[in-house]
C-alpha atoms as a PDB file:
ATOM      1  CA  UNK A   1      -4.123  -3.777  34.767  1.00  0.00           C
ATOM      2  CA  UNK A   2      -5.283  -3.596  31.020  1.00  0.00           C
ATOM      3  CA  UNK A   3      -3.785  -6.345  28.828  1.00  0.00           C
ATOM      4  CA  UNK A   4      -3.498  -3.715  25.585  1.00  0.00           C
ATOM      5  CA  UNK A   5      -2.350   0.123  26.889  1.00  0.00           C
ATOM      6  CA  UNK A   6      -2.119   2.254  23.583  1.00  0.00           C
ATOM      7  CA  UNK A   7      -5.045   1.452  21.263  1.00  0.00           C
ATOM      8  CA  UNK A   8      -6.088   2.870  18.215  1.00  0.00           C
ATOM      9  CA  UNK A   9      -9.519   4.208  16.738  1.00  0.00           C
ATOM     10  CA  UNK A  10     -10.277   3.613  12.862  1.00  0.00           C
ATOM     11  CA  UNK A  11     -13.518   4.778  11.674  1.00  0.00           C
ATOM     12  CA  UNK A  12     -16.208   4.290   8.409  1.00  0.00           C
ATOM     13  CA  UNK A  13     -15.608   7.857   6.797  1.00  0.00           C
ATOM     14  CA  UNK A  14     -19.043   8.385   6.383  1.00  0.00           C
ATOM     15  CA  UNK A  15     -21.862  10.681   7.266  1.00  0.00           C
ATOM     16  CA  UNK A  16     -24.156   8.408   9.254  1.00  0.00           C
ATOM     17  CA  UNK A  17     -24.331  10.034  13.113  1.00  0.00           C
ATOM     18  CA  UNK A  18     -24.190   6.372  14.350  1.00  0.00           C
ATOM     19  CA  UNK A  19     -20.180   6.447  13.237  1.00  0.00           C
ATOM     20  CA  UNK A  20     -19.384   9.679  15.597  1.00  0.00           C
ATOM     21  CA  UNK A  21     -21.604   8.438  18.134  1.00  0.00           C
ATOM     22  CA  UNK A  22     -20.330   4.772  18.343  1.00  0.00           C
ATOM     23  CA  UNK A  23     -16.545   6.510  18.787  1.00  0.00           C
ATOM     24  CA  UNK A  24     -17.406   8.345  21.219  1.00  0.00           C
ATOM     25  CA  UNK A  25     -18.755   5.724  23.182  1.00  0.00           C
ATOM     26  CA  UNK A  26     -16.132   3.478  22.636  1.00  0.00           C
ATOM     27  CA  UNK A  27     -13.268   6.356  23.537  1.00  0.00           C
ATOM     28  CA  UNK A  28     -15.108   7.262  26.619  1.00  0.00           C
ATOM     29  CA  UNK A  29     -14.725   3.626  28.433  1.00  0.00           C
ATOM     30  CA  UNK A  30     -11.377   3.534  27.208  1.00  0.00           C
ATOM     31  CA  UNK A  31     -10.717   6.921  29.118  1.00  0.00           C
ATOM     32  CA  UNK A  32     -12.843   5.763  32.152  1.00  0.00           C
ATOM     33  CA  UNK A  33     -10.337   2.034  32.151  1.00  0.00           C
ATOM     34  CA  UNK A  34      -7.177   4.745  32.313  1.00  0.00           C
ATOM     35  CA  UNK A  35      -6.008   3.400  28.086  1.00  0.00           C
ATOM     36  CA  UNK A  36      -4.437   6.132  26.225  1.00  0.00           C
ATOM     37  CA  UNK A  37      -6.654   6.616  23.185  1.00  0.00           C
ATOM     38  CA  UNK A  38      -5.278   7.462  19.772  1.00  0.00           C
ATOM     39  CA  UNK A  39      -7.133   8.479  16.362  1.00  0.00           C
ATOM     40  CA  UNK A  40      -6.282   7.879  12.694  1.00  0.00           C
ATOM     41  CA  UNK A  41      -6.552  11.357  10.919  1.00  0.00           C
ATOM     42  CA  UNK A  42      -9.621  10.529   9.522  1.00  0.00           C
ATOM     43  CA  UNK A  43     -11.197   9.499  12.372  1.00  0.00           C
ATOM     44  CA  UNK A  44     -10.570  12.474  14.565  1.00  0.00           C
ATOM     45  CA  UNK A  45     -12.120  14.923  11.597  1.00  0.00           C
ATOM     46  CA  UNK A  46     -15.284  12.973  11.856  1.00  0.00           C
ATOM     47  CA  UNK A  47     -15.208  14.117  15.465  1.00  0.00           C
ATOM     48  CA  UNK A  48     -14.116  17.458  14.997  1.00  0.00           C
ATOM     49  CA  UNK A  49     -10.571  16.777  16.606  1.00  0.00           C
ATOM     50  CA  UNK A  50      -6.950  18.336  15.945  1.00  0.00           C
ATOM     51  CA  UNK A  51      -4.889  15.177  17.116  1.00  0.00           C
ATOM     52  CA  UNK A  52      -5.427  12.633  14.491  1.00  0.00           C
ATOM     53  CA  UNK A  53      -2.627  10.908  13.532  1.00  0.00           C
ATOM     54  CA  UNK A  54      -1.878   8.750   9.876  1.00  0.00           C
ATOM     55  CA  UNK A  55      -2.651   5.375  10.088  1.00  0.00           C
ATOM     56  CA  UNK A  56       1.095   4.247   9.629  1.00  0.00           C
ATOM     57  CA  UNK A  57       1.858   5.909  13.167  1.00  0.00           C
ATOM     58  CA  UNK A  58      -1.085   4.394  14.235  1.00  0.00           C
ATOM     59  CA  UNK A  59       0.200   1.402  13.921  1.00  0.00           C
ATOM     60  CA  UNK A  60       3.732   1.748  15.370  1.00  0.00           C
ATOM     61  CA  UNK A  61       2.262   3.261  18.514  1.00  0.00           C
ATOM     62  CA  UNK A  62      -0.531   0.876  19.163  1.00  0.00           C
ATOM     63  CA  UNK A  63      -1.107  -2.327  20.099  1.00  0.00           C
ATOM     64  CA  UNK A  64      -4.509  -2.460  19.550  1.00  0.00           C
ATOM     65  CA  UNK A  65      -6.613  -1.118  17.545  1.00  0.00           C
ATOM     66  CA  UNK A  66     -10.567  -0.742  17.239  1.00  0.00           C
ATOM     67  CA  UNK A  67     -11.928  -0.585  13.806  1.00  0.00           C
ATOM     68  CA  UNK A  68     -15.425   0.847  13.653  1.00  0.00           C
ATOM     69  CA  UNK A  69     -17.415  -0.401  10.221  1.00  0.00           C
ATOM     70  CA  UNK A  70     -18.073  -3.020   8.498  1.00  0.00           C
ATOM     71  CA  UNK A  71     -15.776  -5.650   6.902  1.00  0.00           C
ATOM     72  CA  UNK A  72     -15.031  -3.173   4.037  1.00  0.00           C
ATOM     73  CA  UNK A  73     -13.352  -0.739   6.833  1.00  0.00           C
ATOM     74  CA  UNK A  74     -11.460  -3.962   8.685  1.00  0.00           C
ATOM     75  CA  UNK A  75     -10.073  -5.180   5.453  1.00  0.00           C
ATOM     76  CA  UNK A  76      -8.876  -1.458   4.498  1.00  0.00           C
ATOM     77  CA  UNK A  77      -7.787  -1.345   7.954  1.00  0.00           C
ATOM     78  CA  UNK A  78      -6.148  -4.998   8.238  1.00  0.00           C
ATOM     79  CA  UNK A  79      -4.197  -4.105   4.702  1.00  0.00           C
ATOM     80  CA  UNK A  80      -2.716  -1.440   6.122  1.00  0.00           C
ATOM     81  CA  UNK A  81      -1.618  -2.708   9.505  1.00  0.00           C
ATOM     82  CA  UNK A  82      -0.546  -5.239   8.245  1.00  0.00           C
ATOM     83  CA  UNK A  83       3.111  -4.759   9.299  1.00  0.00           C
ATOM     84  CA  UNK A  84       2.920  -3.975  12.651  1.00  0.00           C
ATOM     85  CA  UNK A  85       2.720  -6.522  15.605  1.00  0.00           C
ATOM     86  CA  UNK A  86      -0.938  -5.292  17.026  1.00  0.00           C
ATOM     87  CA  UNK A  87      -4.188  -6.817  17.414  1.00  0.00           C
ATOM     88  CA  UNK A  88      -7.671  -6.057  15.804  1.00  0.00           C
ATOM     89  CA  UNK A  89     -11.026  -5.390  16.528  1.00  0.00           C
ATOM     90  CA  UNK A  90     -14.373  -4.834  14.680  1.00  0.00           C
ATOM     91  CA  UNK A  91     -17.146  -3.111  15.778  1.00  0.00           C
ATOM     92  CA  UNK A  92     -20.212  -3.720  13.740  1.00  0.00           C
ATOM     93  CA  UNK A  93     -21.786  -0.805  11.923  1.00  0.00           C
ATOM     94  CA  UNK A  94     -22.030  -2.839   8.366  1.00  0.00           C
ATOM     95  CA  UNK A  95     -24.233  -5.095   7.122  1.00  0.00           C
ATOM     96  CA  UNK A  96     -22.973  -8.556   6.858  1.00  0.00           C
ATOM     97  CA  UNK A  97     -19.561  -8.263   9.326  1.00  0.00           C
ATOM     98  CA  UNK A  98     -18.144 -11.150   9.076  1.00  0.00           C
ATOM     99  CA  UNK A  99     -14.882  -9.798  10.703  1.00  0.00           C
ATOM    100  CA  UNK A 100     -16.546  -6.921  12.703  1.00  0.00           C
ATOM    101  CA  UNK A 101     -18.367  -9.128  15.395  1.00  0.00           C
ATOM    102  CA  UNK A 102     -18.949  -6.259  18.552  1.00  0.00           C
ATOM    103  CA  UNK A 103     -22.417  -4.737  18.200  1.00  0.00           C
ATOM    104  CA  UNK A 104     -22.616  -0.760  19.302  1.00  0.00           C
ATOM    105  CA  UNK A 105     -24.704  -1.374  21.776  1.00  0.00           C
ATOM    106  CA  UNK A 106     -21.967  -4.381  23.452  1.00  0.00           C
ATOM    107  CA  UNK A 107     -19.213  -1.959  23.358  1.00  0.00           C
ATOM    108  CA  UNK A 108     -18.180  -0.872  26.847  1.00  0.00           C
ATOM    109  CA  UNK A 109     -18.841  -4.657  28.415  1.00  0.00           C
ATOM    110  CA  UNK A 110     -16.865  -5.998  25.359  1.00  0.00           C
ATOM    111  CA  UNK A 111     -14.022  -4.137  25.719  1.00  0.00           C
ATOM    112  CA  UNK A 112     -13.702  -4.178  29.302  1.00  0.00           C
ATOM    113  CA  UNK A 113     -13.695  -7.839  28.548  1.00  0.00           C
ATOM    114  CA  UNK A 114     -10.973  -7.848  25.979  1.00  0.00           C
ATOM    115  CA  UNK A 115      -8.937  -5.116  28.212  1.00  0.00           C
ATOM    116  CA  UNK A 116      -9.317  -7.461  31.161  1.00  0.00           C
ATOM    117  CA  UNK A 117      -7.673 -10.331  29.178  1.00  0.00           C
ATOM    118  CA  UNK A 118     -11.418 -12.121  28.537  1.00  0.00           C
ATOM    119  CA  UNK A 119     -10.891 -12.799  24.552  1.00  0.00           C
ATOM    120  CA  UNK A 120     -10.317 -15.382  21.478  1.00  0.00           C
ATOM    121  CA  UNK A 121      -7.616 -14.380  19.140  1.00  0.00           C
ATOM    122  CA  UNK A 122      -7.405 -15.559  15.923  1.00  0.00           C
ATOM    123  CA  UNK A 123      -4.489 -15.401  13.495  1.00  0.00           C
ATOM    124  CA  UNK A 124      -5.587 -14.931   9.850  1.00  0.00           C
ATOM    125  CA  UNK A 125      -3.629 -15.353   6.617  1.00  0.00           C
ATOM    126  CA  UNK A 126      -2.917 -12.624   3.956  1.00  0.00           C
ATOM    127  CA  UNK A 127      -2.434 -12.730   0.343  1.00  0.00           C
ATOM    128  CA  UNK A 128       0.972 -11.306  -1.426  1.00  0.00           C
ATOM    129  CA  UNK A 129       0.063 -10.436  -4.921  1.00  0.00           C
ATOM    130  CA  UNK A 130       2.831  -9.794  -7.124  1.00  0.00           C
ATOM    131  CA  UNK A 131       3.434  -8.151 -11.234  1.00  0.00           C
ATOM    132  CA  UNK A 132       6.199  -9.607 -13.361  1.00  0.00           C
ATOM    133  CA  UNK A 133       9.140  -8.334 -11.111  1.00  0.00           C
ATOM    134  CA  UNK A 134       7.241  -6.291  -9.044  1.00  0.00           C
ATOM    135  CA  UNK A 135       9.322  -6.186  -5.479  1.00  0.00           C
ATOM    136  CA  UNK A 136       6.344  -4.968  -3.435  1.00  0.00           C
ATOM    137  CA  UNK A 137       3.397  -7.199  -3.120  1.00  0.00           C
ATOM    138  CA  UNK A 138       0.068  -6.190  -3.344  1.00  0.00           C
ATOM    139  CA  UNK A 139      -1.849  -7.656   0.050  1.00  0.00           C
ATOM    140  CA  UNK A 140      -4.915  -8.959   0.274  1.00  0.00           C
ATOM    141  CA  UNK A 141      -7.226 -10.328   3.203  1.00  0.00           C
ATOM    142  CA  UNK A 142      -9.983 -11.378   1.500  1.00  0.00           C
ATOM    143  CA  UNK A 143      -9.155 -12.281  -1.712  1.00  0.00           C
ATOM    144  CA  UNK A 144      -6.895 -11.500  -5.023  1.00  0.00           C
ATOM    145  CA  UNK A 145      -8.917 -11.730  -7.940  1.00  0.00           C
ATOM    146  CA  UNK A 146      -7.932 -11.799 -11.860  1.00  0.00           C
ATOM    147  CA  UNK A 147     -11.357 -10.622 -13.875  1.00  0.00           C
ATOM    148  CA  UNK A 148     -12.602  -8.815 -16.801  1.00  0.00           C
ATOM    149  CA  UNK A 149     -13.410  -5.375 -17.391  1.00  0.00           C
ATOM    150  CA  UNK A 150     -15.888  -3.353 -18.834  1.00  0.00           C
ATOM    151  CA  UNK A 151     -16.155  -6.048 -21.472  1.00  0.00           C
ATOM    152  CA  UNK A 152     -18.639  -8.764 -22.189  1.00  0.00           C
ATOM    153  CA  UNK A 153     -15.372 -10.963 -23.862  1.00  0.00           C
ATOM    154  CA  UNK A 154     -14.208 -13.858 -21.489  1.00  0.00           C
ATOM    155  CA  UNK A 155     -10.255 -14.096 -20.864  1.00  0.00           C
ATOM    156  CA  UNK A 156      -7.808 -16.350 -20.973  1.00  0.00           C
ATOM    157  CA  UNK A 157      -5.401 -17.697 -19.011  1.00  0.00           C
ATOM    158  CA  UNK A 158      -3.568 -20.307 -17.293  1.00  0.00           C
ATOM    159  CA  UNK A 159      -2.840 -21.112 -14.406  1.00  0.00           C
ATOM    160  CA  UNK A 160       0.398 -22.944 -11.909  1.00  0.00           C
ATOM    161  CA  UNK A 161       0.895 -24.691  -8.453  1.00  0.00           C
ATOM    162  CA  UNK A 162       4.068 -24.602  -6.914  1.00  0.00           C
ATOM    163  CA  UNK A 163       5.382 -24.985 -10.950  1.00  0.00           C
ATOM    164  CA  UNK A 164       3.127 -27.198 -11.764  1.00  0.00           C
ATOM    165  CA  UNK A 165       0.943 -26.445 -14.804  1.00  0.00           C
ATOM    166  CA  UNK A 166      -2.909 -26.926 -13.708  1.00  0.00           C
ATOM    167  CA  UNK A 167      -4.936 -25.649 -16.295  1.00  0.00           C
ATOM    168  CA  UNK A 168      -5.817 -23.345 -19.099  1.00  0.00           C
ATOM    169  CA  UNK A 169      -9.383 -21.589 -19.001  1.00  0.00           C
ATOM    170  CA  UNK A 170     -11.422 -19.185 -20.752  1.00  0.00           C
ATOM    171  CA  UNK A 171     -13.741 -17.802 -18.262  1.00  0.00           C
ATOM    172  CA  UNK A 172     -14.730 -14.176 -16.690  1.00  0.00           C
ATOM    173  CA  UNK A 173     -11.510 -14.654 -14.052  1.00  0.00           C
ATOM    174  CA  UNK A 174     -10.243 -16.469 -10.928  1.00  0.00           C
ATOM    175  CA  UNK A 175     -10.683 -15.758  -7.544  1.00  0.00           C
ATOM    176  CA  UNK A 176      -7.842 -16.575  -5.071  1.00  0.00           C
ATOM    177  CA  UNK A 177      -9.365 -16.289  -1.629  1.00  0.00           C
ATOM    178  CA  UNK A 178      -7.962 -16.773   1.741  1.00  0.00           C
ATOM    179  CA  UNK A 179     -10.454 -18.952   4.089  1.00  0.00           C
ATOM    180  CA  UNK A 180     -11.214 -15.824   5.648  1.00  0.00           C
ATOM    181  CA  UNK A 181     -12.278 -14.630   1.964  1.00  0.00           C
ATOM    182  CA  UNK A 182     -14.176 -17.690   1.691  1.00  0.00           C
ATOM    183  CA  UNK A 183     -17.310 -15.916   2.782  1.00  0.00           C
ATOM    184  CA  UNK A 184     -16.825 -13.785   0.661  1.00  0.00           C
ATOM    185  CA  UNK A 185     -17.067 -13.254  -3.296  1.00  0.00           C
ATOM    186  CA  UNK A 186     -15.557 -16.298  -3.416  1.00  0.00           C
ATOM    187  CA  UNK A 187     -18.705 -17.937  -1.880  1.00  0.00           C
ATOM    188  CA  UNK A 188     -20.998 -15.848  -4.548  1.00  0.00           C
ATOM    189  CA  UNK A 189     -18.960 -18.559  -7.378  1.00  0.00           C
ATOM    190  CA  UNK A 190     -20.237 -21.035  -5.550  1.00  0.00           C
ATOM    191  CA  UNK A 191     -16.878 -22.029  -3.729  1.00  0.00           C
ATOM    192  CA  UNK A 192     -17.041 -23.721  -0.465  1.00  0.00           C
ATOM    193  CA  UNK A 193     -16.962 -22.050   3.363  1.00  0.00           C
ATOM    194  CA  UNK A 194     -13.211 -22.758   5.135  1.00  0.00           C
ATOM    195  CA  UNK A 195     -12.651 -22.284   8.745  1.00  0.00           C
ATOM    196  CA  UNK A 196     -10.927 -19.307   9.477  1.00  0.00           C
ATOM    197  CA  UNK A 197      -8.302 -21.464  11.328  1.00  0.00           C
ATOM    198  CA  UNK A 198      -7.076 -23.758   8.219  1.00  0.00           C
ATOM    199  CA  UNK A 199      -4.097 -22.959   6.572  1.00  0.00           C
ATOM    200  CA  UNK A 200      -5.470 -23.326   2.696  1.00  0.00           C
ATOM    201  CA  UNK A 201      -6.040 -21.213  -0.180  1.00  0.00           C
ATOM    202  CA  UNK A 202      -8.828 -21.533  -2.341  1.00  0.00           C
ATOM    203  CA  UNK A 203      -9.472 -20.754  -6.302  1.00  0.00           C
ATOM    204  CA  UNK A 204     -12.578 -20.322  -8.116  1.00  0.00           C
ATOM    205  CA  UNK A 205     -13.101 -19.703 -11.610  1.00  0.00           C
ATOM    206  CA  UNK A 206     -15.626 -16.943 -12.444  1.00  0.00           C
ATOM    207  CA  UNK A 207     -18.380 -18.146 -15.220  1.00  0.00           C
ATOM    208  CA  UNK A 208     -16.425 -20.960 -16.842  1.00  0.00           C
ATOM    209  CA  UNK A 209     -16.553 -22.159 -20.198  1.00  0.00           C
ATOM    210  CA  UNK A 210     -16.157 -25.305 -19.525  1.00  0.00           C
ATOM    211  CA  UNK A 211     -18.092 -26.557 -16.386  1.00  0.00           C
ATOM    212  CA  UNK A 212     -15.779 -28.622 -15.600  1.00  0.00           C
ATOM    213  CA  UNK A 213     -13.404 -26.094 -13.819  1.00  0.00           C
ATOM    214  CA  UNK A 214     -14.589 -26.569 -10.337  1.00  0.00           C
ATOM    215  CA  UNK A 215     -13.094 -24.405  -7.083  1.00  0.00           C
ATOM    216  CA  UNK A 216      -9.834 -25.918  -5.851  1.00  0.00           C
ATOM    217  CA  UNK A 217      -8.982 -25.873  -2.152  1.00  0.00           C
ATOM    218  CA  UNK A 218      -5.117 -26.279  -2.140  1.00  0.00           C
ATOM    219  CA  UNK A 219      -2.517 -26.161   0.522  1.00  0.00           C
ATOM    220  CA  UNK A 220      -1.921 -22.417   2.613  1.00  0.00           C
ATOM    221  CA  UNK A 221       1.826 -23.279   1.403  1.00  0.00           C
ATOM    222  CA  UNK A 222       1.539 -23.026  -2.509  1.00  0.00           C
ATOM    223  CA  UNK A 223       2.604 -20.514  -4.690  1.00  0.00           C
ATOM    224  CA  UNK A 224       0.358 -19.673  -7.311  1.00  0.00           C
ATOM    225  CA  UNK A 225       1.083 -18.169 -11.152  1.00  0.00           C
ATOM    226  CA  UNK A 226      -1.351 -16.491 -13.306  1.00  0.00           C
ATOM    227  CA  UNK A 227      -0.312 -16.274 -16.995  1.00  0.00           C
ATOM    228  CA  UNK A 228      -2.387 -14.163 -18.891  1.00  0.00           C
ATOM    229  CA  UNK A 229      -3.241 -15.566 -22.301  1.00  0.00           C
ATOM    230  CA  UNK A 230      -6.098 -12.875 -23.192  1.00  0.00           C
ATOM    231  CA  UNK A 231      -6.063 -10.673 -26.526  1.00  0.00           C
ATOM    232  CA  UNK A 232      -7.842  -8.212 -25.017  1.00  0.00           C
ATOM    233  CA  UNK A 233      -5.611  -6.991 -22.000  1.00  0.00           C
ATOM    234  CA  UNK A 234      -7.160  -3.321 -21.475  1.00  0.00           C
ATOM    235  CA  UNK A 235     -10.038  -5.278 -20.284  1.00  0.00           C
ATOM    236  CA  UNK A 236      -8.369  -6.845 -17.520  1.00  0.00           C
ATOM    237  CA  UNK A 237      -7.864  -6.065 -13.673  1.00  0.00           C
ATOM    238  CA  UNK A 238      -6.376  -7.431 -11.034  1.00  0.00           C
ATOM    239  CA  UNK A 239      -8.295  -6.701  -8.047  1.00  0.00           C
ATOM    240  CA  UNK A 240      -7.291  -6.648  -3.862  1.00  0.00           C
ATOM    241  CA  UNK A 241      -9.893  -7.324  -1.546  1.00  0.00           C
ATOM    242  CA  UNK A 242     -12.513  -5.139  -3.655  1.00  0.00           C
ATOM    243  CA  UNK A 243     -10.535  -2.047  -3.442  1.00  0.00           C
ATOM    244  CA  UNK A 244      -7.296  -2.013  -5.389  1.00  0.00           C
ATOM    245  CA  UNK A 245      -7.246  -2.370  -9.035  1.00  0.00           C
ATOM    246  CA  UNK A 246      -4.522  -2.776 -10.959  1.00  0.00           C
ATOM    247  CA  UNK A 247      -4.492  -2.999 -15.085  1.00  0.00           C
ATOM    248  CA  UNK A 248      -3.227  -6.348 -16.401  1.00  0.00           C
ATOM    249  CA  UNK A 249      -1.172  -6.615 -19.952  1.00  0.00           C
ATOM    250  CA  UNK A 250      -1.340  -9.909 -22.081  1.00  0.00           C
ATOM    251  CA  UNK A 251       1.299 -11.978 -21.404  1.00  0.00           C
ATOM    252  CA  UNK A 252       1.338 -10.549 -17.842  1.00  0.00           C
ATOM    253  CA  UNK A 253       2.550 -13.117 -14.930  1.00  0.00           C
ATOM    254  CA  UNK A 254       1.019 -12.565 -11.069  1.00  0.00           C
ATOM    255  CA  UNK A 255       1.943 -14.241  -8.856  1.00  0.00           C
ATOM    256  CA  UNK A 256       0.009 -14.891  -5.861  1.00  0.00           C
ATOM    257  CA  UNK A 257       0.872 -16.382  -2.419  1.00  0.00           C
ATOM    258  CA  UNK A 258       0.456 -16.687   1.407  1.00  0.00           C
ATOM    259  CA  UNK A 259       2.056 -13.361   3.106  1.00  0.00           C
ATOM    260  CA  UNK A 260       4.726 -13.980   5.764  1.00  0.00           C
ATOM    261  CA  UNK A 261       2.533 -11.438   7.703  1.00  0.00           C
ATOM    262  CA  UNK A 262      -0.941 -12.028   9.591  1.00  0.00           C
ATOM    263  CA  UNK A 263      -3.523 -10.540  11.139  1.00  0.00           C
ATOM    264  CA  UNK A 264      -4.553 -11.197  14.745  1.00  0.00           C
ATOM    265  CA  UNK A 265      -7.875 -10.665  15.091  1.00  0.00           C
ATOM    266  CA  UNK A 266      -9.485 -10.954  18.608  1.00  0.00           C
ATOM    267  CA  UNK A 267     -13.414 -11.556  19.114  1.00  0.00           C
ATOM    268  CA  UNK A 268     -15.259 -11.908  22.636  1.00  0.00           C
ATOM    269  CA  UNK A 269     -15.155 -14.962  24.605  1.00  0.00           C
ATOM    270  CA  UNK A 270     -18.351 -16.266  23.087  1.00  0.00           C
ATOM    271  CA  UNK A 271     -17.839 -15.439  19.122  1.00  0.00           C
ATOM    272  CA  UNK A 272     -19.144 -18.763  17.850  1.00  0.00           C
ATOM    273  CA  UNK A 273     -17.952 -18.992  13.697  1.00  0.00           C
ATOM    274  CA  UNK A 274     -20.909 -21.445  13.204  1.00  0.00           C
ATOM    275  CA  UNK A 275     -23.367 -19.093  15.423  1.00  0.00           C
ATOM    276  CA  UNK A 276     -22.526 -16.044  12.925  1.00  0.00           C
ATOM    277  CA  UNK A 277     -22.460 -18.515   9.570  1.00  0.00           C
ATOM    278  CA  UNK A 278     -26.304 -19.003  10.464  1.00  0.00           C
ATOM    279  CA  UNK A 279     -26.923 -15.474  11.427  1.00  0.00           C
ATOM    280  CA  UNK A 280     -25.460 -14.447   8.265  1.00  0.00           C
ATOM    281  CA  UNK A 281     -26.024 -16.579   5.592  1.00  0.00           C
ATOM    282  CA  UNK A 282     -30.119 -17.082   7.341  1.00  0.00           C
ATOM    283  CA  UNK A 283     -29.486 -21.103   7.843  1.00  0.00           C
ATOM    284  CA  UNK A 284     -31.570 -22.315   9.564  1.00  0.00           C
ATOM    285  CA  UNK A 285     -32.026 -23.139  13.589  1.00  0.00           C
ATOM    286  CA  UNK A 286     -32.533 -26.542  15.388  1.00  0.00           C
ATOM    287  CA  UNK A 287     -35.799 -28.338  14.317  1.00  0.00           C
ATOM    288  CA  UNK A 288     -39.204 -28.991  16.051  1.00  0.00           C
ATOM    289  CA  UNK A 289     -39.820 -25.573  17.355  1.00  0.00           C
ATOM    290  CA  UNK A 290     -36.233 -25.250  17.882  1.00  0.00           C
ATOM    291  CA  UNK A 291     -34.890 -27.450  19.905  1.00  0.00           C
ATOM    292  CA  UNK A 292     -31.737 -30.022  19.473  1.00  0.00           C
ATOM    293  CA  UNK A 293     -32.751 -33.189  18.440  1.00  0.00           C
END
């Protein structure tokens, strides 16, 4: 009997025929293993299909669902979904996939695999990003992120732990990144990799003036406050994963902070984080014609 029974198909809305194709093949071994199959709106257009359905119901009908992309589609995806008690997984058709870790050509072994119970989950934190009194958060997987815009001015602002003042900074912005986000842009300001599995937060300063502002890894627990200092505040955005933006007024305060919601992401049985760090990031293998020391 199949561990998951309703699961869910979310697909990169894009032209490429691989996107169509890779559904397909994924829907048909779920049909042939006897799961009932449902699509996100989207989705079923790319198909040609009547029976989508919106990604909300999606969600409270499912307890899995495949998302069929790269990270960009699992992180739209994960946002969403957020609030309902399912599981993830990515199938690769990006570029980097960090989070999307089946290959196309894997798919019907893999998810007989997962189906059979033959899987690694992994729980992953979310960001809750709030505005002044702002009652709903903003979520983030990857990362929240305070930055300039369309200007070549730095901003100011300062920055709180749990209360605590930290600093004050004049800089391009500040990335707060989960450890899943650590890969991420956060990585490009030269912050350091965390294991998916530690409960931390991480915040790097874009371009600082003073080089002295290093990344800070801090506890998963702490709530973070962003006071906006800047004289310039059309210029700045507040930014979700790469694909919200929100406007930012001086003397703004966001507050940022681990969301009692998480994703649970599940890979195959032999996902290895350190396997697909080297894969990705073109480390390099064991030495002397590669072979352990």
């Amino acid at each position: 009997m199949a561990w998951f029974q309703n699961i869910g198909i979310i697909a990169k809305q894009h032209q490429d025929p691989r996107v169509a194709a890779t559904v397909e093949r994924a829907a048909g071994k779920l049909q042939a293993l006897g799961v009932r199959t449902r699509f996100e709106q989207a989705t079923a257009r790319l198909l040609g299909r009547t029976d989508g359905i919106e990604i909300e119901a999606l969600g409270a009908h499912c307890d899995l669902v495949l998302v069929v992309g790269g990270d960009g589609t699992f992180l739209h995806a994960a946002r969403e979904l957020a609030d309902f008690d399912l599981a993830l997984v990515g199938i690769n058709l990006g570029r980097l996939g960090f989070l999307v870790d089946i290959l196309p050509d894997e798919i019907e072994d893999r998810l007989e695999q997962i189906l059979s119970g033959a899987y690694d989950a992994d729980s992953r934190i979310l960001l809750d990003a709030r505005m002044g009194e702002q009652s709903k958060p903003e979520r983030a997987l990857n990362d929240v992120v305070i930055h300039k815009w369309n200007s070549v001015r730095m901003i100011e602002f300062e920055t709180y732990i749990d209360g605590r003042f930290v600093n004050a900074q004049r800089s391009d912005g500040l990335i707060v990144a989960t450890p899943t986000g650590s890969t991420a842009y956060a990585l490009s300001g030269g912050g350091p990799l965390i294991h998916p599995r530690l409960d931390a937060l991480l915040l790097v300063p874009i371009c600082p003036h003073t080089l002295s502002n290093r990344p800070l890894v801090i506890p998963g627990s702490s709530r973070i406050e962003i006071r906006l200092c800047s004289p310039d505040p059309e210029q700045v955005r507040l930014t979700c994963d790469g694909q919200i933006a929100l406007p930012l007024r001086t003397g703004a305060s966001i507050r940022i902070e681990r969301s009692p919601r998480r994703i649970r992401l599940l890979h195959p049985r032999d996902h290895d984080h350190y396997r697909i760090l080297r894969a990705k990031l073109g480390w390099g293998g064991h030495t002397q014609a590669d072979t352990p020391c």
